[in-house]
C-alpha atoms as a PDB file:
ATOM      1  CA  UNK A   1      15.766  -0.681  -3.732  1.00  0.00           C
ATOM      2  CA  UNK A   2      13.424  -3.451  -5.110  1.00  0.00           C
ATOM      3  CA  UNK A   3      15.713  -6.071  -3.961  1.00  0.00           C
ATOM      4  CA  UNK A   4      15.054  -4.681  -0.424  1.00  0.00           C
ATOM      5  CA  UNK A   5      11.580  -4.609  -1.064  1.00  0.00           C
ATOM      6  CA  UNK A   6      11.453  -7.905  -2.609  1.00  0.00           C
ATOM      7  CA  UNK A   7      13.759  -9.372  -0.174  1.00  0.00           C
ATOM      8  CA  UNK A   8      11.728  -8.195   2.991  1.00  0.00           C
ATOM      9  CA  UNK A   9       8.174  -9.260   1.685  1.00  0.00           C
ATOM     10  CA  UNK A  10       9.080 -12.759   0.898  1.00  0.00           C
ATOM     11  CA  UNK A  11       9.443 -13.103   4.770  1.00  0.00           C
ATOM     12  CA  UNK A  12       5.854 -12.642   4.997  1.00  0.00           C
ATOM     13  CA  UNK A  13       4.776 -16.108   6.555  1.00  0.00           C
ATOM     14  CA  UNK A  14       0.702 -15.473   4.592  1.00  0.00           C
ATOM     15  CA  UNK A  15       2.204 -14.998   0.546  1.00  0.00           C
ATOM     16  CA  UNK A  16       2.306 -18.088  -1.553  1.00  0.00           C
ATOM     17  CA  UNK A  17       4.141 -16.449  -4.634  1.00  0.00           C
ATOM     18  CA  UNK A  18       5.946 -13.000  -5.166  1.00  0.00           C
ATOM     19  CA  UNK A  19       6.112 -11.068  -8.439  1.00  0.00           C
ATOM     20  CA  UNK A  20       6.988  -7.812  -9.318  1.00  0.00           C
ATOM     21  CA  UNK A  21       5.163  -6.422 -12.002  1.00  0.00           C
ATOM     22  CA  UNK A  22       7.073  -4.349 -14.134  1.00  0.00           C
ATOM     23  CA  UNK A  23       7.208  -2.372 -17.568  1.00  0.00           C
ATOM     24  CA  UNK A  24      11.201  -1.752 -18.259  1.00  0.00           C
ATOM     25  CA  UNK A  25      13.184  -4.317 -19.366  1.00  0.00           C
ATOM     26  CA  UNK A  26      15.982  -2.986 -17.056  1.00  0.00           C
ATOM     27  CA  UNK A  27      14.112  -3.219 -14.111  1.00  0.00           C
ATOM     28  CA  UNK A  28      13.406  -7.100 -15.363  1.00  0.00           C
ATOM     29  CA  UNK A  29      17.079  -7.733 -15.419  1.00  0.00           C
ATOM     30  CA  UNK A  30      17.350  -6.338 -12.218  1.00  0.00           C
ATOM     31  CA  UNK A  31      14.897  -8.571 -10.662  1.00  0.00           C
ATOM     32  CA  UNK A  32      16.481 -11.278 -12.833  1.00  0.00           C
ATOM     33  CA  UNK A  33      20.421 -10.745 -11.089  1.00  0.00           C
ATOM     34  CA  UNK A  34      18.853 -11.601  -7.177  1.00  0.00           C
ATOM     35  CA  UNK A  35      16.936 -14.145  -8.283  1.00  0.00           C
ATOM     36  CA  UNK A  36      13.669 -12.665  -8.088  1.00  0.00           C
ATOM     37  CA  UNK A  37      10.156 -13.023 -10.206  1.00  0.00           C
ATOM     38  CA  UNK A  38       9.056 -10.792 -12.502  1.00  0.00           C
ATOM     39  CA  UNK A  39       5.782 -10.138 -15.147  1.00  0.00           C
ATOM     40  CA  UNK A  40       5.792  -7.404 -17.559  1.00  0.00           C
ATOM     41  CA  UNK A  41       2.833  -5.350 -18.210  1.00  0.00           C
ATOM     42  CA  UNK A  42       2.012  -2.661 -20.489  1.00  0.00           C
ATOM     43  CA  UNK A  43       3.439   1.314 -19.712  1.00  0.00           C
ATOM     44  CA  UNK A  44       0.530   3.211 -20.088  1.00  0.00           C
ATOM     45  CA  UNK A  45      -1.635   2.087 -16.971  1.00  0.00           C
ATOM     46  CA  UNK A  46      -3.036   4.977 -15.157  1.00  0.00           C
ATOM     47  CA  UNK A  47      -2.116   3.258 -11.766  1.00  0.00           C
ATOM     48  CA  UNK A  48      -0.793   0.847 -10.011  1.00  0.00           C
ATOM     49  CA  UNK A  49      -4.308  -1.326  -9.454  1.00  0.00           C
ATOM     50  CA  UNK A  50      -4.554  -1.408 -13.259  1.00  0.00           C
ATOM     51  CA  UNK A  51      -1.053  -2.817 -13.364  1.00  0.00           C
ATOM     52  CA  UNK A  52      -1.647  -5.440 -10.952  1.00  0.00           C
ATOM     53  CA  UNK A  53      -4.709  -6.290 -12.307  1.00  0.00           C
ATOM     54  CA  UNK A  54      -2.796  -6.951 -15.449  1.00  0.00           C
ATOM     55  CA  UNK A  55      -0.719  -9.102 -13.849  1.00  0.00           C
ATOM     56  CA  UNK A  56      -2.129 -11.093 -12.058  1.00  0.00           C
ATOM     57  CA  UNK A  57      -4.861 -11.767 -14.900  1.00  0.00           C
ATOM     58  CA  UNK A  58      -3.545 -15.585 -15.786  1.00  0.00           C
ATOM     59  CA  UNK A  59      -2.895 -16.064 -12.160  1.00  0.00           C
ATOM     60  CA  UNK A  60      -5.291 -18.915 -10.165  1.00  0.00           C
ATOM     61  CA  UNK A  61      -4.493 -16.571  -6.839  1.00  0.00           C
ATOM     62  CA  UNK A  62      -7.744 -15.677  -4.905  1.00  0.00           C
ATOM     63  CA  UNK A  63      -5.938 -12.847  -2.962  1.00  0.00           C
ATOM     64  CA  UNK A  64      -4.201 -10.306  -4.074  1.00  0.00           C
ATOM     65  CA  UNK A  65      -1.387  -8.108  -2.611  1.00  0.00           C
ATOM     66  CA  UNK A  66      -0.230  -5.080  -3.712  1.00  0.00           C
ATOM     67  CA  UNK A  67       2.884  -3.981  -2.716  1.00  0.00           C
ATOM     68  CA  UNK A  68       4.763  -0.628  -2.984  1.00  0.00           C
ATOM     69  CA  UNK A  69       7.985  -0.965  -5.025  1.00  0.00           C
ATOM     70  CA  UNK A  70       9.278   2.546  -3.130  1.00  0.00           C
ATOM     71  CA  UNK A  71       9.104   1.007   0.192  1.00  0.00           C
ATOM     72  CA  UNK A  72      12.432  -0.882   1.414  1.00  0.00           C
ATOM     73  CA  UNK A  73      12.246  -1.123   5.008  1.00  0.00           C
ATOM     74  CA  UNK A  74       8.133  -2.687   4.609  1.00  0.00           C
ATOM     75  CA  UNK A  75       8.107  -4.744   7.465  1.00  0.00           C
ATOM     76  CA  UNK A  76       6.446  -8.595   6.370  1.00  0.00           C
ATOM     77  CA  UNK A  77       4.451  -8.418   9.924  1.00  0.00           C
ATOM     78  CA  UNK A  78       2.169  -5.268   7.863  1.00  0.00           C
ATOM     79  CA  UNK A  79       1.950  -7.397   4.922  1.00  0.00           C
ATOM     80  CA  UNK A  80       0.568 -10.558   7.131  1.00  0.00           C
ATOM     81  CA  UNK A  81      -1.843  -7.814   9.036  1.00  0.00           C
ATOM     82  CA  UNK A  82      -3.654  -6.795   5.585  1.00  0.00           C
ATOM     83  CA  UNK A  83      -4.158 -10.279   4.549  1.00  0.00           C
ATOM     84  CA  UNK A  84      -5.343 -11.469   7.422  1.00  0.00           C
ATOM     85  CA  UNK A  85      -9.231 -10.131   7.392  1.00  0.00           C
ATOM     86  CA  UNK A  86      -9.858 -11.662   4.144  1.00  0.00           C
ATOM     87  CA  UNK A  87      -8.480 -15.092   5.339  1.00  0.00           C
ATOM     88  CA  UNK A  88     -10.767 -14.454   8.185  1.00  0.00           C
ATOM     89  CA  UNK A  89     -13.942 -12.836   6.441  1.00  0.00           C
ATOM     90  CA  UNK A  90     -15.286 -13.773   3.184  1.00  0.00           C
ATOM     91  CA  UNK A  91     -17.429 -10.496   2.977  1.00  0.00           C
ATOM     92  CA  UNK A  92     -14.151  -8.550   3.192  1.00  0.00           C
ATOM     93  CA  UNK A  93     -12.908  -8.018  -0.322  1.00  0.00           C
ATOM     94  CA  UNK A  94     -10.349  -4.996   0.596  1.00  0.00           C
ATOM     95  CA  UNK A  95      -7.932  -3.877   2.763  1.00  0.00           C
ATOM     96  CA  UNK A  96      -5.459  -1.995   3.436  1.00  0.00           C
ATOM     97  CA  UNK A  97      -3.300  -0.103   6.936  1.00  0.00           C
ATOM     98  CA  UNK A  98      -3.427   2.943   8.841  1.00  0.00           C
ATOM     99  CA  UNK A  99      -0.915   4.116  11.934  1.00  0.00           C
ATOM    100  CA  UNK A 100      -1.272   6.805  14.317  1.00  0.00           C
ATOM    101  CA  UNK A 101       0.115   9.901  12.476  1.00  0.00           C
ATOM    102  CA  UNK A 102       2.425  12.838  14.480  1.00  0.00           C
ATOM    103  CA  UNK A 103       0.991  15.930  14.600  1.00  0.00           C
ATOM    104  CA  UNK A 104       3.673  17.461  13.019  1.00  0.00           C
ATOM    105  CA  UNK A 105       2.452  15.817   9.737  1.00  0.00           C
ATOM    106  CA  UNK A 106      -1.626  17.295  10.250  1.00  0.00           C
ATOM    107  CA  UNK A 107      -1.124  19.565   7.548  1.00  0.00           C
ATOM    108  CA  UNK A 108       1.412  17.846   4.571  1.00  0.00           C
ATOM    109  CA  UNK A 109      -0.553  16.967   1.857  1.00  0.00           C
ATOM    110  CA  UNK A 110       1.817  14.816   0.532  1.00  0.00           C
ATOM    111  CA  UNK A 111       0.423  12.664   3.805  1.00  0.00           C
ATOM    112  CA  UNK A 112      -2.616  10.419   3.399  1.00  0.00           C
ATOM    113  CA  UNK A 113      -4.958  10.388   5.881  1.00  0.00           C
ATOM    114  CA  UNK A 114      -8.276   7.931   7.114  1.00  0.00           C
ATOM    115  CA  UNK A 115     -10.902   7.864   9.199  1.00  0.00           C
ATOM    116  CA  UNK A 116     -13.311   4.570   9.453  1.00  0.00           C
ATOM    117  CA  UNK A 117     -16.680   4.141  11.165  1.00  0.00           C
ATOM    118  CA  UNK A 118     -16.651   1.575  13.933  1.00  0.00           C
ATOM    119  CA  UNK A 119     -16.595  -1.489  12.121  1.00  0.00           C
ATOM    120  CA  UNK A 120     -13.399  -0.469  10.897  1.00  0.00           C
ATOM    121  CA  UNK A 121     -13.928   0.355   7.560  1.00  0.00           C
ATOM    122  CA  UNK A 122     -13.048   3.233   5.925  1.00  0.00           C
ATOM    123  CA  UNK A 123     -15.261   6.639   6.058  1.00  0.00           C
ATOM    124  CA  UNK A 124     -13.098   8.634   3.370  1.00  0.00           C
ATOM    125  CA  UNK A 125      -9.012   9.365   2.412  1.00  0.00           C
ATOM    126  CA  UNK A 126      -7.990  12.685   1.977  1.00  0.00           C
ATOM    127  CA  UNK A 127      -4.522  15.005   1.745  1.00  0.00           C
ATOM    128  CA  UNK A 128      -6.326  16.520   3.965  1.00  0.00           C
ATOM    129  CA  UNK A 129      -6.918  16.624   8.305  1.00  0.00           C
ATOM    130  CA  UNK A 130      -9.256  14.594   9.090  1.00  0.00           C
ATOM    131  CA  UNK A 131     -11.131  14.440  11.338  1.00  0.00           C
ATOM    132  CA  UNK A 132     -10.521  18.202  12.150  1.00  0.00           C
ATOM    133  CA  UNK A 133     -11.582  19.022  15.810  1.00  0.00           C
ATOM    134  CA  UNK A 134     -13.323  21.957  15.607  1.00  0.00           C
ATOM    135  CA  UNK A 135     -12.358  22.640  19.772  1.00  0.00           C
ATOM    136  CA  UNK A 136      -9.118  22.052  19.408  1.00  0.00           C
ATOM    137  CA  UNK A 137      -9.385  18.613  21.369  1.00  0.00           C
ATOM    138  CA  UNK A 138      -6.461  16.327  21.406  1.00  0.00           C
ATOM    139  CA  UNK A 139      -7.602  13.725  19.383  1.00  0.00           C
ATOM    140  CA  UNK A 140      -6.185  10.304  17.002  1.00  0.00           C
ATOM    141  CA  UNK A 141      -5.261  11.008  13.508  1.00  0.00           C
ATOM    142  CA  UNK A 142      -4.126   8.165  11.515  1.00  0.00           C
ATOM    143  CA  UNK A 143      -1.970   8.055   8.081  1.00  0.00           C
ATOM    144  CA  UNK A 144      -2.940   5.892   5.517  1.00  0.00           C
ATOM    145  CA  UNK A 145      -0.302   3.378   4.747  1.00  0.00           C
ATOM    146  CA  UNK A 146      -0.791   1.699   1.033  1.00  0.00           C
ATOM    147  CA  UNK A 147      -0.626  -1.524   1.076  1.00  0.00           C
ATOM    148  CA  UNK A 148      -3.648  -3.082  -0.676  1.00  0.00           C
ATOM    149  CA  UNK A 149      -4.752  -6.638  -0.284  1.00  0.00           C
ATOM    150  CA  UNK A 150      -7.591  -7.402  -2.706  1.00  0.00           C
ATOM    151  CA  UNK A 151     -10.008 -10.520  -3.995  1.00  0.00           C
ATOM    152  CA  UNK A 152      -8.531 -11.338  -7.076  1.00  0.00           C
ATOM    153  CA  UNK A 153     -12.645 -10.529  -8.892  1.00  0.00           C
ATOM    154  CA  UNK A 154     -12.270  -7.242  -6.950  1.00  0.00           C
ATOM    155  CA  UNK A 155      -9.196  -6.345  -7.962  1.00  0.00           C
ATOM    156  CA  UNK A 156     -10.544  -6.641 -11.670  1.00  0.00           C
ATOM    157  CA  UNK A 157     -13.776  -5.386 -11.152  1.00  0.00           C
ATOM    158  CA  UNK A 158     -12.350  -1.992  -9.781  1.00  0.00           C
ATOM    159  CA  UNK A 159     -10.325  -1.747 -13.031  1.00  0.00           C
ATOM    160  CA  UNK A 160     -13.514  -1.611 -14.895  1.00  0.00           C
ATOM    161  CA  UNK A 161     -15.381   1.333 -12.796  1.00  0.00           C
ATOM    162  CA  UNK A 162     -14.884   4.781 -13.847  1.00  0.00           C
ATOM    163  CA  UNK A 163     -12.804   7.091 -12.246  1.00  0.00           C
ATOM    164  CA  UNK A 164     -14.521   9.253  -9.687  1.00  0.00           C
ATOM    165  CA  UNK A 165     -14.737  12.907  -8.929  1.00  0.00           C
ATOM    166  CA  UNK A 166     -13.527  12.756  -5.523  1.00  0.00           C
ATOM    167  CA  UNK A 167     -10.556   9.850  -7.048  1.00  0.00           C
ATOM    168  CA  UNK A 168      -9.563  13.120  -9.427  1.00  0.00           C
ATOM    169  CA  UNK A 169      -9.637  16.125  -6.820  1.00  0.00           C
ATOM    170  CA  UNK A 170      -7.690  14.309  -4.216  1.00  0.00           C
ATOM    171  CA  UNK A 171      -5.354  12.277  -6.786  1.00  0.00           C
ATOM    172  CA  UNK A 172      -6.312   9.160  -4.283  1.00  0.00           C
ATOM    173  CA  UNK A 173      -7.171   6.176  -6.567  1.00  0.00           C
ATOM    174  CA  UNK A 174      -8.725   4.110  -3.628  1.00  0.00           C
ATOM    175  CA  UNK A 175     -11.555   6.695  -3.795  1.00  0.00           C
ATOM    176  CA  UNK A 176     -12.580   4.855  -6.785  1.00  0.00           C
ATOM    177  CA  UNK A 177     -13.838   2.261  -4.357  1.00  0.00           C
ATOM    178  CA  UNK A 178     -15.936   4.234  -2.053  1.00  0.00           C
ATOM    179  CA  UNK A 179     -17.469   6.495  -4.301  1.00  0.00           C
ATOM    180  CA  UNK A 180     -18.824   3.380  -6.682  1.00  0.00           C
ATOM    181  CA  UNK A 181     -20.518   2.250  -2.871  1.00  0.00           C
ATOM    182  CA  UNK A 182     -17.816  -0.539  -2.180  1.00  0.00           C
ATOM    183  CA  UNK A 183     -16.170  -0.591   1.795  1.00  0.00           C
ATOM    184  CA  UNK A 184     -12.003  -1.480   2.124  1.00  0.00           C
ATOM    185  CA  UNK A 185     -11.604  -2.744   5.598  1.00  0.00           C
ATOM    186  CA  UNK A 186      -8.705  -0.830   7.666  1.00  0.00           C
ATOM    187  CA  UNK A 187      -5.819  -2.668   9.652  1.00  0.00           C
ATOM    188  CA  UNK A 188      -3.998  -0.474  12.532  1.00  0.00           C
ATOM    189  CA  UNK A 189      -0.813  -2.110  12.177  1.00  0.00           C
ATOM    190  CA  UNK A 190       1.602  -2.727  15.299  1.00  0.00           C
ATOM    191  CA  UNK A 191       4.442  -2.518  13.199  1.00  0.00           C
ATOM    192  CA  UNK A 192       6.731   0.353  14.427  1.00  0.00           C
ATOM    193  CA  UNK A 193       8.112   1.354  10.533  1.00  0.00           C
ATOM    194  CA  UNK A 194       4.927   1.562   8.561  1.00  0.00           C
ATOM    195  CA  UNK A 195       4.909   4.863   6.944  1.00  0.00           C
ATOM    196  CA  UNK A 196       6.845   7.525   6.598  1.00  0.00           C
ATOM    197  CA  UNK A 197      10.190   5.733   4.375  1.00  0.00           C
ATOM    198  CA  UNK A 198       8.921   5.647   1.312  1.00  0.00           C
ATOM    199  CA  UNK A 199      11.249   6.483  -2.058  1.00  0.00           C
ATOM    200  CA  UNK A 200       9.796   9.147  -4.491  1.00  0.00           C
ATOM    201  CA  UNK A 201      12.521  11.382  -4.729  1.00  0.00           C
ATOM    202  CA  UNK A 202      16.438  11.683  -4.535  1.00  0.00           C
ATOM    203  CA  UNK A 203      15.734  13.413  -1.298  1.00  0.00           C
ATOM    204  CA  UNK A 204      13.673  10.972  -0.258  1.00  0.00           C
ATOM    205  CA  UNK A 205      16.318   7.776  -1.268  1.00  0.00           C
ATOM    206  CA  UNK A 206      19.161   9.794   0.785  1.00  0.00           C
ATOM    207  CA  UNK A 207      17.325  10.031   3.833  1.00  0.00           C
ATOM    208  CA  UNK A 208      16.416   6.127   3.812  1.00  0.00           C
ATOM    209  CA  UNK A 209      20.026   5.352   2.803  1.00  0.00           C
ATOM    210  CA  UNK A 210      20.922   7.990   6.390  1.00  0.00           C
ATOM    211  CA  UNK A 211      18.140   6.051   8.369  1.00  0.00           C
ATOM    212  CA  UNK A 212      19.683   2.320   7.397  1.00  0.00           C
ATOM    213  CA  UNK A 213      23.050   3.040   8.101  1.00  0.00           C
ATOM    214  CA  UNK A 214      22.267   5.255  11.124  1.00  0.00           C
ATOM    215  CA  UNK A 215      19.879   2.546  12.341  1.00  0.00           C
ATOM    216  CA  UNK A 216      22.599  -0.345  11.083  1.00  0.00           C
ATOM    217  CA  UNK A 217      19.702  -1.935   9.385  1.00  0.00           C
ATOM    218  CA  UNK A 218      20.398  -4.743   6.775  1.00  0.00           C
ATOM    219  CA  UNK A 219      17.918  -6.968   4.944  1.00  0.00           C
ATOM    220  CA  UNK A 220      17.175  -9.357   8.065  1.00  0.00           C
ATOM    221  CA  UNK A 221      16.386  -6.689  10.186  1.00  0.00           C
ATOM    222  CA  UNK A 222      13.075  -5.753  11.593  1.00  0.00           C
END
């Protein structure tokens, strides 16, 4: 599965280097056999923006990208779409993606969702509905999709804030970020695959396995 995460994010036309940042020397050898890079970090971080931050401590990189390892079918378009405001902005120093969510997903808490204000960046994240229309009005409810794209002095100054009360009732780490006062700007992506395949589970790995072979996906396919 990291090979077809690996394999699809190095398409991205915006990333200079890839690494996967690991803590198991199997997984290493793994990356190793396809030819892929690899750093490893220490096994006790309490999430995955303390691992990056670990490893990309050395690096001379201005922007960071996180990227899921439980994601094979991440489409490199996304990647290039969360990058993109902080190439274009120098007062952005977060972001991360949102698509439209299907209603039959309002109410699984195992589903992220976002709303922003009208520059775009983000209000709150919560397992959650929100917004909840209180009329019972049709209205837009979009999934939070995490991919994180930070300023490399971000990245490490979010490591050093504590974690919040909101970060520990919702189990959301990027709440960290709003409740210390800091924005993350928000990316609808066009991409048609951007949530919703993600690997956490042996469930979860044979319905992606059903959905490639169903869809006859392979690694060059978008």
């Amino acid at each position: 599965m990291i090979e077809w995460v690996y394999r699809r994010a190095k398409k991205s036309a915006l990333l200079d280097d890839l690494i996967v940042a690991i803590d198991d020397p199997r997984v290493e050898q793994c990356v190793g056999q396809f030819g892929g890079k690899s750093v490893m970090t220490g096994a006790l971080h309490p999430s995955g923006t303390d691992r990056i931050a670990e490893a990309v401590r050395d690096s001379d990189a201005d922007i960071v990208v996180n990227i899921q390892g439980d994601q094979p079918l991440i489409d490199p378009l996304m990647i290039d779409e969360a990058v993109q405001p902080l190439l274009s902005s120098s007062e952005i120093y977060m972001s991360t993606v949102k698509t439209l969510l299907s209603a039959d997903l309002y109410n699984d808490s195992g589903t992220v969702k976002v709303v922003v204000d009208q520059d775009g960046y983000a209000l709150y994240f919560s397992r959650a509905l929100i917004p909840f229309s209180r009329d019972g009005h049709s209205i837009p409810v979009y999934e939070h999709v995490g991919l994180y794209v930070y300023r490399k002095s971000f990245l490490q100054k979010i490591t050093e804030l504590p974690e919040g009360f909101l970060e520990k009732v919702e189990k959301l780490e990027q709440l960290r970020v709003l409740e210390n006062g800091y924005r993350i700007y928000v990316v609808e992506t066009a991409c048609k695959n951007a949530a919703g395949k993600s690997v956490d589970t042996a469930k979860d790995l044979a319905h992606v396995e059903s959905y490639i072979k169903a869809n006859n996906i392979s690694l060059d396919t978008f």
